[in-house]
PDB file of N, CA and C in Angstrom:
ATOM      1  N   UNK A   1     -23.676  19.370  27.259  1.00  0.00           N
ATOM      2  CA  UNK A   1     -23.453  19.402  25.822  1.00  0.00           C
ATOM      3  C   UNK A   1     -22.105  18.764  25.500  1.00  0.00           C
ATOM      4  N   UNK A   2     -21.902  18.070  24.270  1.00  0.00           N
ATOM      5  CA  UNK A   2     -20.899  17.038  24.146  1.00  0.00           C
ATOM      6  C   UNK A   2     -19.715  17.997  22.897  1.00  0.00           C
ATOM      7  N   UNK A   3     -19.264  18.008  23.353  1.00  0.00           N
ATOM      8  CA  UNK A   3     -18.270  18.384  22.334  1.00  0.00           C
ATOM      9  C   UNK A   3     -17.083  17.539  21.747  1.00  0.00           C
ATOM     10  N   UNK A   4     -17.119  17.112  19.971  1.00  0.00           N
ATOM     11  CA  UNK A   4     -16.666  16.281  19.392  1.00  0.00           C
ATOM     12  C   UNK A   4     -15.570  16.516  18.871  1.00  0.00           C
ATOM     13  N   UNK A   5     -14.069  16.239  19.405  1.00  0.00           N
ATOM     14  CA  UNK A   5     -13.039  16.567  18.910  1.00  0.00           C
ATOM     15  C   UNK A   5     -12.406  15.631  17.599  1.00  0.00           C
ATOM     16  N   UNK A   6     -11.999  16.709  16.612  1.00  0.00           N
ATOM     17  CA  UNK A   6     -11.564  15.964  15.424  1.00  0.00           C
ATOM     18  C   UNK A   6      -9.719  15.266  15.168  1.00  0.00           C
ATOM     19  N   UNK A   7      -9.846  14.752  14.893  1.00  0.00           N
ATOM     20  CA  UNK A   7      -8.086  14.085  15.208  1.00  0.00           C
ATOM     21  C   UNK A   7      -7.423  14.408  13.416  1.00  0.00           C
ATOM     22  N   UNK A   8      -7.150  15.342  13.348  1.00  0.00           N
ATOM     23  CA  UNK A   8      -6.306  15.657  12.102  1.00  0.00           C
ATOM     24  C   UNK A   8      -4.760  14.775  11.714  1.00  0.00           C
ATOM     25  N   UNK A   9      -5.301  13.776  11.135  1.00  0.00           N
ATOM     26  CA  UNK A   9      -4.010  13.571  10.577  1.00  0.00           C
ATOM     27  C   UNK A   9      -4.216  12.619   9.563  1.00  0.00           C
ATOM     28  N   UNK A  10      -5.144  12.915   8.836  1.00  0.00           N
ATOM     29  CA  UNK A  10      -5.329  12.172   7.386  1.00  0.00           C
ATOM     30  C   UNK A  10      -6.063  13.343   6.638  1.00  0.00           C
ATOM     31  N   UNK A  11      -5.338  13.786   5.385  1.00  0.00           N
ATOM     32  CA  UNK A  11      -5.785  14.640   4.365  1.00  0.00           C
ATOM     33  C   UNK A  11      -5.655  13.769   3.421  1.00  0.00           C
ATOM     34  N   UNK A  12      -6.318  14.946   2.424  1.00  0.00           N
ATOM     35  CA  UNK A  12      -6.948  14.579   0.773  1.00  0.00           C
ATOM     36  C   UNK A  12      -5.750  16.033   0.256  1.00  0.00           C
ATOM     37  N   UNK A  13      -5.485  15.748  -0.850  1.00  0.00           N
ATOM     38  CA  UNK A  13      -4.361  16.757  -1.882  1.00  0.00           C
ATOM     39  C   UNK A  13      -4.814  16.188  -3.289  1.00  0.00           C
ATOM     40  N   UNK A  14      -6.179  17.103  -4.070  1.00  0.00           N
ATOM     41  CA  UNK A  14      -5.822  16.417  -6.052  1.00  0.00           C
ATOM     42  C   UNK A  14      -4.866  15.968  -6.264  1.00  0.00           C
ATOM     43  N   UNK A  15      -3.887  17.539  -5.579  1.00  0.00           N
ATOM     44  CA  UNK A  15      -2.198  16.824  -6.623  1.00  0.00           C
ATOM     45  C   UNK A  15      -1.197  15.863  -5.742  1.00  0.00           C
ATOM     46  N   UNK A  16      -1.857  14.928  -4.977  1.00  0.00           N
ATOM     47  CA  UNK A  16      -1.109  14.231  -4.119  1.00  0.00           C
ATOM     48  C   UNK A  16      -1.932  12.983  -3.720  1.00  0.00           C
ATOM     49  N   UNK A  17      -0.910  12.140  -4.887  1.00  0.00           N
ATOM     50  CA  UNK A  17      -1.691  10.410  -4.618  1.00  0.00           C
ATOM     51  C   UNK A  17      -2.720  10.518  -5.058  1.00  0.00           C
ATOM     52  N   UNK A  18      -3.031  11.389  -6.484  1.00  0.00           N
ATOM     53  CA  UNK A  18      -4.504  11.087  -7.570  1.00  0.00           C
ATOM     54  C   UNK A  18      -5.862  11.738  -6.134  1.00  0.00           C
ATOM     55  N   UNK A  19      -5.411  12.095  -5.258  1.00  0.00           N
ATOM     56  CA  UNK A  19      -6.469  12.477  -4.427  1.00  0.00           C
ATOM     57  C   UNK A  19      -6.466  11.830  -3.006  1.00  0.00           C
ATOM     58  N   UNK A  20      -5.741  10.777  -3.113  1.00  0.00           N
ATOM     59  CA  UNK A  20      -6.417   9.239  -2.525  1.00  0.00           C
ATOM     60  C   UNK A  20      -6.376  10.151  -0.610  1.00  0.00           C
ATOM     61  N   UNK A  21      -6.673   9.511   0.030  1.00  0.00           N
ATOM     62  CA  UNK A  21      -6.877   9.768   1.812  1.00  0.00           C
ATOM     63  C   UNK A  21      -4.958   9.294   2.475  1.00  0.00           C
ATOM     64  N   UNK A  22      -4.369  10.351   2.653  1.00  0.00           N
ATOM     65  CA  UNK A  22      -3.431  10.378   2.972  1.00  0.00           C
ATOM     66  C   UNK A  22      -2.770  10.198   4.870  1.00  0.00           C
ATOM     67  N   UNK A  23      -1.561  10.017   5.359  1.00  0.00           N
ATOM     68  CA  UNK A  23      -1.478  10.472   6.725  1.00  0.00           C
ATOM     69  C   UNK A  23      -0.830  11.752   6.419  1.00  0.00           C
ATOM     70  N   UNK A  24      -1.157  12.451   6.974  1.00  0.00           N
ATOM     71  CA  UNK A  24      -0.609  13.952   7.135  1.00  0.00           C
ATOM     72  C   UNK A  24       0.828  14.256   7.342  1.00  0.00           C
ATOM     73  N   UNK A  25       1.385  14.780   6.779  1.00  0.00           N
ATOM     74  CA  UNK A  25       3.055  14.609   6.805  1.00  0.00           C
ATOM     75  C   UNK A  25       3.457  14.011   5.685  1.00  0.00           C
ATOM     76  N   UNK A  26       2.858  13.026   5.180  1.00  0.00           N
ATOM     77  CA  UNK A  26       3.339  11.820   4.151  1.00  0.00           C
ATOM     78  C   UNK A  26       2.661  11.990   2.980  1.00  0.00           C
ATOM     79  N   UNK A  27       3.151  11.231   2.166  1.00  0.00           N
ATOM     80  CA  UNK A  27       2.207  10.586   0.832  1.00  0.00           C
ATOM     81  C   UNK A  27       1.602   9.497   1.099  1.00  0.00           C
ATOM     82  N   UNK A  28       1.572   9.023   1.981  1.00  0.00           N
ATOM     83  CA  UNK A  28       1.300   7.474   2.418  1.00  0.00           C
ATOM     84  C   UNK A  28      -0.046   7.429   2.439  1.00  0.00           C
ATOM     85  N   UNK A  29      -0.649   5.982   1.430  1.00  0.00           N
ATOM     86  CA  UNK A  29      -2.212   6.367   1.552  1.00  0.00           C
ATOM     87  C   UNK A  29      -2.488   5.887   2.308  1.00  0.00           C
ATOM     88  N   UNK A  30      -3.803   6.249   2.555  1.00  0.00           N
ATOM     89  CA  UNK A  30      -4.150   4.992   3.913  1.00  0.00           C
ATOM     90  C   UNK A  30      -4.692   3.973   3.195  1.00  0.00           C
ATOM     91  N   UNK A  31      -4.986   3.366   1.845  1.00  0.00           N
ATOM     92  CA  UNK A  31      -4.975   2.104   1.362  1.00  0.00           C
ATOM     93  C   UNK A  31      -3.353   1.585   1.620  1.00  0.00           C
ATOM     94  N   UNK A  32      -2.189   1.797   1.279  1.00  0.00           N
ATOM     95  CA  UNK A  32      -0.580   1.216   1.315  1.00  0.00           C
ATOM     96  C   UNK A  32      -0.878   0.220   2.828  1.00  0.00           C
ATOM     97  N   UNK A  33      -1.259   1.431   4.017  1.00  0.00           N
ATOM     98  CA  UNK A  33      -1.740   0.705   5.834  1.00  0.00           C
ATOM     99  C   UNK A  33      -2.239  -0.322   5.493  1.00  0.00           C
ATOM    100  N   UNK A  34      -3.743   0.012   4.597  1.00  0.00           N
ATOM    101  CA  UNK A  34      -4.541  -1.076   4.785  1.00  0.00           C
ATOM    102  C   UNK A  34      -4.098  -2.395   3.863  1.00  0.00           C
ATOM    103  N   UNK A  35      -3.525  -2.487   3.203  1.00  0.00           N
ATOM    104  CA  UNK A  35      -2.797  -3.507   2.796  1.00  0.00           C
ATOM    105  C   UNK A  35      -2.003  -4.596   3.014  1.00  0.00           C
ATOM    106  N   UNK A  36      -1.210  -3.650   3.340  1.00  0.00           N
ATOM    107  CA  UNK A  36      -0.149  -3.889   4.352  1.00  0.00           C
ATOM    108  C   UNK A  36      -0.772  -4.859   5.504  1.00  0.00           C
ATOM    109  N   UNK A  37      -1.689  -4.111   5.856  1.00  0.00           N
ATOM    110  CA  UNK A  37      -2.218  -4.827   7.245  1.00  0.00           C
ATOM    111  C   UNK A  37      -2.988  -6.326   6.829  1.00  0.00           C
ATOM    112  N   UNK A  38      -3.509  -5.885   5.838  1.00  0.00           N
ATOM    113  CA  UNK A  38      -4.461  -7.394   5.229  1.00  0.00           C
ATOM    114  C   UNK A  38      -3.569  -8.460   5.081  1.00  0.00           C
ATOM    115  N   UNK A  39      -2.740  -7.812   3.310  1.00  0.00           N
ATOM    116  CA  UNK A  39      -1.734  -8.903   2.717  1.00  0.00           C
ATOM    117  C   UNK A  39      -1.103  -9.087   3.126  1.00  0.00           C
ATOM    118  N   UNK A  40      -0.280  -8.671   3.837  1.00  0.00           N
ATOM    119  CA  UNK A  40       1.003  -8.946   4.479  1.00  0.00           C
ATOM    120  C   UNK A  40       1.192  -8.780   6.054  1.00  0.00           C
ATOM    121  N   UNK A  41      -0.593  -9.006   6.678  1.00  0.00           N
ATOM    122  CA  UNK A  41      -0.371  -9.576   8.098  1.00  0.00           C
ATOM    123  C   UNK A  41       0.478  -8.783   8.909  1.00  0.00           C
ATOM    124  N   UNK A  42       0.777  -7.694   8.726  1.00  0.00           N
ATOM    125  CA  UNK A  42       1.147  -6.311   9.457  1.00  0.00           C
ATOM    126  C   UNK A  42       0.330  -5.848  10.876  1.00  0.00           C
ATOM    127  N   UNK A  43       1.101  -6.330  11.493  1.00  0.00           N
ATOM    128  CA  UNK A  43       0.358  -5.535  13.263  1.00  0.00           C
ATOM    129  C   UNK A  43       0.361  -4.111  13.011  1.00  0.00           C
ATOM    130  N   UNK A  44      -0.361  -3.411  14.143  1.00  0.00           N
ATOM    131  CA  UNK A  44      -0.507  -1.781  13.936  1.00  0.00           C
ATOM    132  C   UNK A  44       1.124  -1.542  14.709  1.00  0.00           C
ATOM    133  N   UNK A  45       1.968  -2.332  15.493  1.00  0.00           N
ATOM    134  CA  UNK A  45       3.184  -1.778  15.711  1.00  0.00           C
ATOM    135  C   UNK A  45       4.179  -2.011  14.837  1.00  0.00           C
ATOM    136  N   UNK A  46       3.900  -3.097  14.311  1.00  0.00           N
ATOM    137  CA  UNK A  46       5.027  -3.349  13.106  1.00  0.00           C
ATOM    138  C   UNK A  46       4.584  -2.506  11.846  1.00  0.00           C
ATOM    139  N   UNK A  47       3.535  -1.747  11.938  1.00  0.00           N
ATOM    140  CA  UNK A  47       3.079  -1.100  10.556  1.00  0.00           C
ATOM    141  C   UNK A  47       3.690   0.694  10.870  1.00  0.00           C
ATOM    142  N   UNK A  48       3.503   0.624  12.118  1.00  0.00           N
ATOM    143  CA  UNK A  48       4.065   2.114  12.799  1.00  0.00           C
ATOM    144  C   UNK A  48       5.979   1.866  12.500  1.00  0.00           C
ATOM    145  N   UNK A  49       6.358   0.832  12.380  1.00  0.00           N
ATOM    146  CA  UNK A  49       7.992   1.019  12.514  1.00  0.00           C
ATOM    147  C   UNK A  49       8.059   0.829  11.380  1.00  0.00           C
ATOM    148  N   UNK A  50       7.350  -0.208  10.242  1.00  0.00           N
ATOM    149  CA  UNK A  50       7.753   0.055   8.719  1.00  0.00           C
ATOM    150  C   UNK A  50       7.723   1.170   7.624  1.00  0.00           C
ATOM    151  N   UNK A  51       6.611   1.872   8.052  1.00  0.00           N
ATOM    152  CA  UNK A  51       6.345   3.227   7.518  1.00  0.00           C
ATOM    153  C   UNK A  51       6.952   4.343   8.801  1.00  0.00           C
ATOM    154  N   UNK A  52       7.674   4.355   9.515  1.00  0.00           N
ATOM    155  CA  UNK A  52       8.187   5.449  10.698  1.00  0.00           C
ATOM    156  C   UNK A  52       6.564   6.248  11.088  1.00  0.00           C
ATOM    157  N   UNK A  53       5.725   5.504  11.851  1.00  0.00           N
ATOM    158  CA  UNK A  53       4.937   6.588  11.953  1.00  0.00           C
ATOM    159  C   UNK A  53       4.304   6.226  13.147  1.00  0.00           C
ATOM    160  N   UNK A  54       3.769   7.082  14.011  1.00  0.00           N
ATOM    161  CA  UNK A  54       3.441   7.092  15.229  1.00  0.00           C
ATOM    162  C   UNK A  54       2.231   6.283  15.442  1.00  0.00           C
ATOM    163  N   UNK A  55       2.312   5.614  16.369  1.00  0.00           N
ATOM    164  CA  UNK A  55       0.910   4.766  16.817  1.00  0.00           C
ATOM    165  C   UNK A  55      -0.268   5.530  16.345  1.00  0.00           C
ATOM    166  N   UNK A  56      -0.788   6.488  16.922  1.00  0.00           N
ATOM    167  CA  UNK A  56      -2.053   7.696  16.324  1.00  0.00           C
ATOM    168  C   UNK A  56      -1.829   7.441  15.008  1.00  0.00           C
ATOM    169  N   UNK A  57      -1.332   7.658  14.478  1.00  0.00           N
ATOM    170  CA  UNK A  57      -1.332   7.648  13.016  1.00  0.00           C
ATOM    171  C   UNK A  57      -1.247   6.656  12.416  1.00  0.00           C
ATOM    172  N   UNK A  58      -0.858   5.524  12.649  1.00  0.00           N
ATOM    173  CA  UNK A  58      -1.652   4.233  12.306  1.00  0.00           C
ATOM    174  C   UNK A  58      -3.147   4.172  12.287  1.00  0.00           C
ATOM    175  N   UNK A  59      -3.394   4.382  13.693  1.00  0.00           N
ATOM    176  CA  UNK A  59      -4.858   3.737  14.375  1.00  0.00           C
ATOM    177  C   UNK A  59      -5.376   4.956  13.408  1.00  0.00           C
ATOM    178  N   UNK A  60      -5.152   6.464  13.194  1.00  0.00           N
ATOM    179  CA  UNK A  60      -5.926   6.961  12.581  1.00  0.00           C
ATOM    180  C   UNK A  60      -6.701   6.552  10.954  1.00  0.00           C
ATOM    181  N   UNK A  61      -5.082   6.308  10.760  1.00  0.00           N
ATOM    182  CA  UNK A  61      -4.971   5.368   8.879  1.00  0.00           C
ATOM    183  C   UNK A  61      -6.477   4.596   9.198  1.00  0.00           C
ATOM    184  N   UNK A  62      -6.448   3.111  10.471  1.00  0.00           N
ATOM    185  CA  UNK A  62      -7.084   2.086  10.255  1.00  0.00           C
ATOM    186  C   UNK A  62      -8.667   2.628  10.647  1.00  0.00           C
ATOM    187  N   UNK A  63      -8.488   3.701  11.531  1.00  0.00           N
ATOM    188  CA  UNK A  63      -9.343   3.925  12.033  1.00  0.00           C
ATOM    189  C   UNK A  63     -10.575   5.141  10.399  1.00  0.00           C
ATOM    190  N   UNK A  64      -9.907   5.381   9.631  1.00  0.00           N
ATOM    191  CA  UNK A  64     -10.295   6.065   8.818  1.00  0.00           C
ATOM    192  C   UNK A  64     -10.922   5.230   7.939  1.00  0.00           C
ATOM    193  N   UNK A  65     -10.112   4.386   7.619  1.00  0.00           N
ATOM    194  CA  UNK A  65     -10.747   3.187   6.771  1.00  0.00           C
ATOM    195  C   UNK A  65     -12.061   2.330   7.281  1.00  0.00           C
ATOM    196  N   UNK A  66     -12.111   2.047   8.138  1.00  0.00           N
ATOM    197  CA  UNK A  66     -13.464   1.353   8.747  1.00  0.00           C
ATOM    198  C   UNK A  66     -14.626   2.252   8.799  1.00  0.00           C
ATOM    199  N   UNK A  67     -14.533   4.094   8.410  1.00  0.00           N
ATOM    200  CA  UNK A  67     -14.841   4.481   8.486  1.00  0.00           C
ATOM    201  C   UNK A  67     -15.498   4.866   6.737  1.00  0.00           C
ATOM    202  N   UNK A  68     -14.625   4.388   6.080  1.00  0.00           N
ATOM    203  CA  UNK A  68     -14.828   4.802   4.860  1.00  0.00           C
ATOM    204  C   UNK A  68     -14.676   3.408   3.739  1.00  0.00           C
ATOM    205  N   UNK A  69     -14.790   2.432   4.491  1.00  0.00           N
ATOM    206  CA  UNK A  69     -14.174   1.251   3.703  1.00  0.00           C
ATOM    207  C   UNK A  69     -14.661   0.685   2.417  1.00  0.00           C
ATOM    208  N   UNK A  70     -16.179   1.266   1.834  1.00  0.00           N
ATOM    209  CA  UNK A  70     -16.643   0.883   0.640  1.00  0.00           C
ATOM    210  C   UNK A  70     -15.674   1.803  -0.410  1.00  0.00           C
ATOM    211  N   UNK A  71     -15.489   2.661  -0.172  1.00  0.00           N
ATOM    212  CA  UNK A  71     -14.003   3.372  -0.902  1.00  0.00           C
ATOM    213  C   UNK A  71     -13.020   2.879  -0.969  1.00  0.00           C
ATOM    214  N   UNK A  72     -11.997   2.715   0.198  1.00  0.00           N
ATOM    215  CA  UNK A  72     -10.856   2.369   0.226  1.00  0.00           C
ATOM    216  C   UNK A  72     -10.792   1.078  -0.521  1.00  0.00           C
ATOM    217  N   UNK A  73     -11.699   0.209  -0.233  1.00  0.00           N
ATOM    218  CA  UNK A  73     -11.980  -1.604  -0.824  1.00  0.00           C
ATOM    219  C   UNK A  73     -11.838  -1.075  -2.394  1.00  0.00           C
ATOM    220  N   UNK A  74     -12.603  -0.042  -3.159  1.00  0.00           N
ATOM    221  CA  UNK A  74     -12.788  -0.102  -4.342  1.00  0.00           C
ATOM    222  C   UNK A  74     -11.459   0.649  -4.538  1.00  0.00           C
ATOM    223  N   UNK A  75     -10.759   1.510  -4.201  1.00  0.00           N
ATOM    224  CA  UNK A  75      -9.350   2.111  -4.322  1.00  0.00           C
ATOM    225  C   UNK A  75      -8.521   1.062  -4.565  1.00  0.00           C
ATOM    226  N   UNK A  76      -8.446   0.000  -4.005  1.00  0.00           N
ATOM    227  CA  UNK A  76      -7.849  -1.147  -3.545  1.00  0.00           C
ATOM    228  C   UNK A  76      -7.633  -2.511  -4.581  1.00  0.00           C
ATOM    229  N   UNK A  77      -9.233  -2.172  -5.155  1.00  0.00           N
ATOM    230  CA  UNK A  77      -9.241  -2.943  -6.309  1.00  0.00           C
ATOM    231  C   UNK A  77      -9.466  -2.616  -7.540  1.00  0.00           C
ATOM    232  N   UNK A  78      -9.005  -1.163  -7.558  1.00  0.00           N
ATOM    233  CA  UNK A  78      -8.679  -0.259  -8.710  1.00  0.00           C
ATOM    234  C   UNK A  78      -6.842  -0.349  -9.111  1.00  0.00           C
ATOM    235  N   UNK A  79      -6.808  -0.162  -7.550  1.00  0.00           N
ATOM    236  CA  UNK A  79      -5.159  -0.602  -7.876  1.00  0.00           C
ATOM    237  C   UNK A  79      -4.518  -1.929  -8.275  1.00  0.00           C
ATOM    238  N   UNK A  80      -5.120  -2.604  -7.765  1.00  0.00           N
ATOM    239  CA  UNK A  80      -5.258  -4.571  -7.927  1.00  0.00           C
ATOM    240  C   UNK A  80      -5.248  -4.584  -9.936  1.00  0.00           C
ATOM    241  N   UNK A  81      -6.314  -4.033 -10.566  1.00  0.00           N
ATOM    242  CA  UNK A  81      -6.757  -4.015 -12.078  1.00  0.00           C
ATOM    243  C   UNK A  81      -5.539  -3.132 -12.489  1.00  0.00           C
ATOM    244  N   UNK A  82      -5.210  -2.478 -11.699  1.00  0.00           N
ATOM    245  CA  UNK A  82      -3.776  -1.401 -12.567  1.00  0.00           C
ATOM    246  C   UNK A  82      -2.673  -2.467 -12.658  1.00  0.00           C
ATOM    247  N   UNK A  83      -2.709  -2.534 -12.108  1.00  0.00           N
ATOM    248  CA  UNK A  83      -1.212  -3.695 -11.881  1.00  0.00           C
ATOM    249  C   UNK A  83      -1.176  -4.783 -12.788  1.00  0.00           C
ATOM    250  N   UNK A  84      -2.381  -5.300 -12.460  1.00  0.00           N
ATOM    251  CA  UNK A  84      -2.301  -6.535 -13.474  1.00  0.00           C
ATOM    252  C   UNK A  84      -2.649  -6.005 -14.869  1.00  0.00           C
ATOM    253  N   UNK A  85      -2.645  -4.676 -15.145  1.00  0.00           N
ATOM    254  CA  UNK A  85      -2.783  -4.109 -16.610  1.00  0.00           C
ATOM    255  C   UNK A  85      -1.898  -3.975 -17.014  1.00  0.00           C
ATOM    256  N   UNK A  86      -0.593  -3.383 -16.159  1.00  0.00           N
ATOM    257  CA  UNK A  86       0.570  -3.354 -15.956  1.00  0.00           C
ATOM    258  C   UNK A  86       1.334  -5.205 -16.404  1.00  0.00           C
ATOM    259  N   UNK A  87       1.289  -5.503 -15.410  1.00  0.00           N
ATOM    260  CA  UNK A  87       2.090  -6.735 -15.756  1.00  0.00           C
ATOM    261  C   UNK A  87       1.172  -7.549 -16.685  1.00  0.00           C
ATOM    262  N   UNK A  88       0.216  -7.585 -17.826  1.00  0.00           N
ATOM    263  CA  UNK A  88      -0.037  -8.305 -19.335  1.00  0.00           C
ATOM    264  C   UNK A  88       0.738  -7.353 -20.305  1.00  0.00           C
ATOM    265  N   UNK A  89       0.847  -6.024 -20.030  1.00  0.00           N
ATOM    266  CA  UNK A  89       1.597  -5.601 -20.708  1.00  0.00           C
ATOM    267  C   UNK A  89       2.983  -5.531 -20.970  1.00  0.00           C
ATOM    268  N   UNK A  90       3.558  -6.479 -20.198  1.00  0.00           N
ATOM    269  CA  UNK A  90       5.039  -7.000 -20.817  1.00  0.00           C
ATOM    270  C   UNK A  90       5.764  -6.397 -19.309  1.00  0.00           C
ATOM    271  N   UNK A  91       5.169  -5.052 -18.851  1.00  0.00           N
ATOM    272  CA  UNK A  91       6.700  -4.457 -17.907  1.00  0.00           C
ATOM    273  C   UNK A  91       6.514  -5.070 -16.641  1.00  0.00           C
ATOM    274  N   UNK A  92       5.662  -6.168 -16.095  1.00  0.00           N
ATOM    275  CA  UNK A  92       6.208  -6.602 -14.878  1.00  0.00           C
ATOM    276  C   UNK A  92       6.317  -8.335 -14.656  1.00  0.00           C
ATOM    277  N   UNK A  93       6.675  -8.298 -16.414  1.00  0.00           N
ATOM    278  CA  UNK A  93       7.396  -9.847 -16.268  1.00  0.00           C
ATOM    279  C   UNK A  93       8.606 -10.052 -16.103  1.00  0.00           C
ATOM    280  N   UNK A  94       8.529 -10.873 -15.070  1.00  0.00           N
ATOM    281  CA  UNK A  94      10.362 -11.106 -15.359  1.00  0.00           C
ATOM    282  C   UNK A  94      10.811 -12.051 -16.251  1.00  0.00           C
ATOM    283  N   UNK A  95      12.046 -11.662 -16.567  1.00  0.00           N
ATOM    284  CA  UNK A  95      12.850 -12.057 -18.073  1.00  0.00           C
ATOM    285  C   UNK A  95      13.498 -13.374 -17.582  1.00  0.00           C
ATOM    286  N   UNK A  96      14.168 -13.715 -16.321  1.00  0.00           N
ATOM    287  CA  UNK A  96      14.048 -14.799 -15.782  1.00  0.00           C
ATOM    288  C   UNK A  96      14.214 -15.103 -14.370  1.00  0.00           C
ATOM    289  N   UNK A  97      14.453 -16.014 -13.617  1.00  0.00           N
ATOM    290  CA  UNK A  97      14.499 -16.008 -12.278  1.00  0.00           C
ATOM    291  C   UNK A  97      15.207 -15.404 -11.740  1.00  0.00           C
ATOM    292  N   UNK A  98      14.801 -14.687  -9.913  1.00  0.00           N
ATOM    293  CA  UNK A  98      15.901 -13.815  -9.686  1.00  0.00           C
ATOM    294  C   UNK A  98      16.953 -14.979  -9.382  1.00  0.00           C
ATOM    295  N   UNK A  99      16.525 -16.023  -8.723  1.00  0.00           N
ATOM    296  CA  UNK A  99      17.712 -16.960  -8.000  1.00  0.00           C
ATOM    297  C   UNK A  99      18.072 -18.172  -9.426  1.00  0.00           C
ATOM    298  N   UNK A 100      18.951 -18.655  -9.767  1.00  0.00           N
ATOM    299  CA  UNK A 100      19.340 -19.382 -10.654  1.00  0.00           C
ATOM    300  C   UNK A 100      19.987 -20.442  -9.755  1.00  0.00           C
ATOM    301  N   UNK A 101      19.880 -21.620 -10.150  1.00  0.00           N
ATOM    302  CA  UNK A 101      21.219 -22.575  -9.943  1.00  0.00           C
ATOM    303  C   UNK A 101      21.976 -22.895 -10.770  1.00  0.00           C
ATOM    304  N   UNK A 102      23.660 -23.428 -10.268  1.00  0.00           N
ATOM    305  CA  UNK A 102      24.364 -23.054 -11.511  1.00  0.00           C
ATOM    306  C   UNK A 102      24.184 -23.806 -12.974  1.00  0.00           C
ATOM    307  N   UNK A 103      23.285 -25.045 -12.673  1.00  0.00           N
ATOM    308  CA  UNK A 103      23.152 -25.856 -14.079  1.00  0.00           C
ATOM    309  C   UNK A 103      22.716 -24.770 -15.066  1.00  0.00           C
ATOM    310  N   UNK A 104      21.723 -24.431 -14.537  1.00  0.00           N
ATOM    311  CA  UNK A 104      20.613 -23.523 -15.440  1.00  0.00           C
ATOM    312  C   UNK A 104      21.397 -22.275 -16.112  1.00  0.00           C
ATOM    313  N   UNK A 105      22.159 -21.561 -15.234  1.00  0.00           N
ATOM    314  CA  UNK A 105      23.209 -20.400 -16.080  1.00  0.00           C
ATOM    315  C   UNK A 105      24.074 -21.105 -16.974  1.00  0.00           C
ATOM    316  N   UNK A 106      25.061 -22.308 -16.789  1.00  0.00           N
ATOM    317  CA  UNK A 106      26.190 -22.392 -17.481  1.00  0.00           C
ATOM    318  C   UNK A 106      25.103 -22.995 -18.895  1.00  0.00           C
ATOM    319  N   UNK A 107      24.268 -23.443 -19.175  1.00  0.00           N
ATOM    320  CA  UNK A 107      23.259 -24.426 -19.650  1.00  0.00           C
ATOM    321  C   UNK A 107      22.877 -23.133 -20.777  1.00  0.00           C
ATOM    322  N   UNK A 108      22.288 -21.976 -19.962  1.00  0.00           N
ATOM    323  CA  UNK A 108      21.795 -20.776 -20.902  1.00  0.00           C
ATOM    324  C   UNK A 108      23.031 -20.230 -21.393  1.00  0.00           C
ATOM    325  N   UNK A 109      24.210 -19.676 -20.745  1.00  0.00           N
ATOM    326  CA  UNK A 109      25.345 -19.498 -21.551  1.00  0.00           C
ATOM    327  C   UNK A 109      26.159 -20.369 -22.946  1.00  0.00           C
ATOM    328  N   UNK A 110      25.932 -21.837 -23.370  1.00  0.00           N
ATOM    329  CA  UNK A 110      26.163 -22.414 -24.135  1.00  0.00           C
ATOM    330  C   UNK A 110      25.333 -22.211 -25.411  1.00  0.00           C
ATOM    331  N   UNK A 111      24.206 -21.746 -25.195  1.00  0.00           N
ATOM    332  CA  UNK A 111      23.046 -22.164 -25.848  1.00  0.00           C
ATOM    333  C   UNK A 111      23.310 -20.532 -26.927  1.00  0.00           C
TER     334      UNK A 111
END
């Protein structure tokens, strides 16, 4: 007889992250991992030292998601539509470049 051990370290909290699938210890969703890992080409060791978190708990994050991924994908692109609801609404435009060269400042200071 086989006995199936469970690896605890991703919870759910209502009042923590709207619900979303968490690593245990953290707020960290496991969409932030999976992101991370997509957009920004994040290895599972460089994703363990950017968020401080133990190998297991990566692989659990990734390993949760493949497990649940018609969710996480739509979590993902729930958050994607927030943002950009966010930035038409004025607060995530920027007012002007972060880097300037100096023509362009002394140019806006005259004006």
């Amino acid at each position: 007889m086989n006995t199936i051990d469970s690896i605890d370290l991703i919870y759910r909290n209502p009042n923590i992250r709207g619900g979303r699938p968490c690593v245990v210890g953290t707020d960290l969703r496991v969409l932030d991992i999976v992101v991370a890992m997509i957009f920004d080409e994040r290895t599972p060791d460089q994703l363990a030292q950017d968020y401080a978190l133990s190998m297991a708990e990566v692989h659990a994050a990734l390993s949760y998601y493949h497990c649940n991924k018609a969710e996480i994908d739509e979590d993902i692109r729930e958050d994607i539509k927030r943002s950009e609801a966010i930035g038409k609404g004025g607060f995530a435009k920027m007012q002007r470049p972060v880097f300037e060269d100096v023509e362009t400042v002394s140019v806006r200071r005259q004006d």
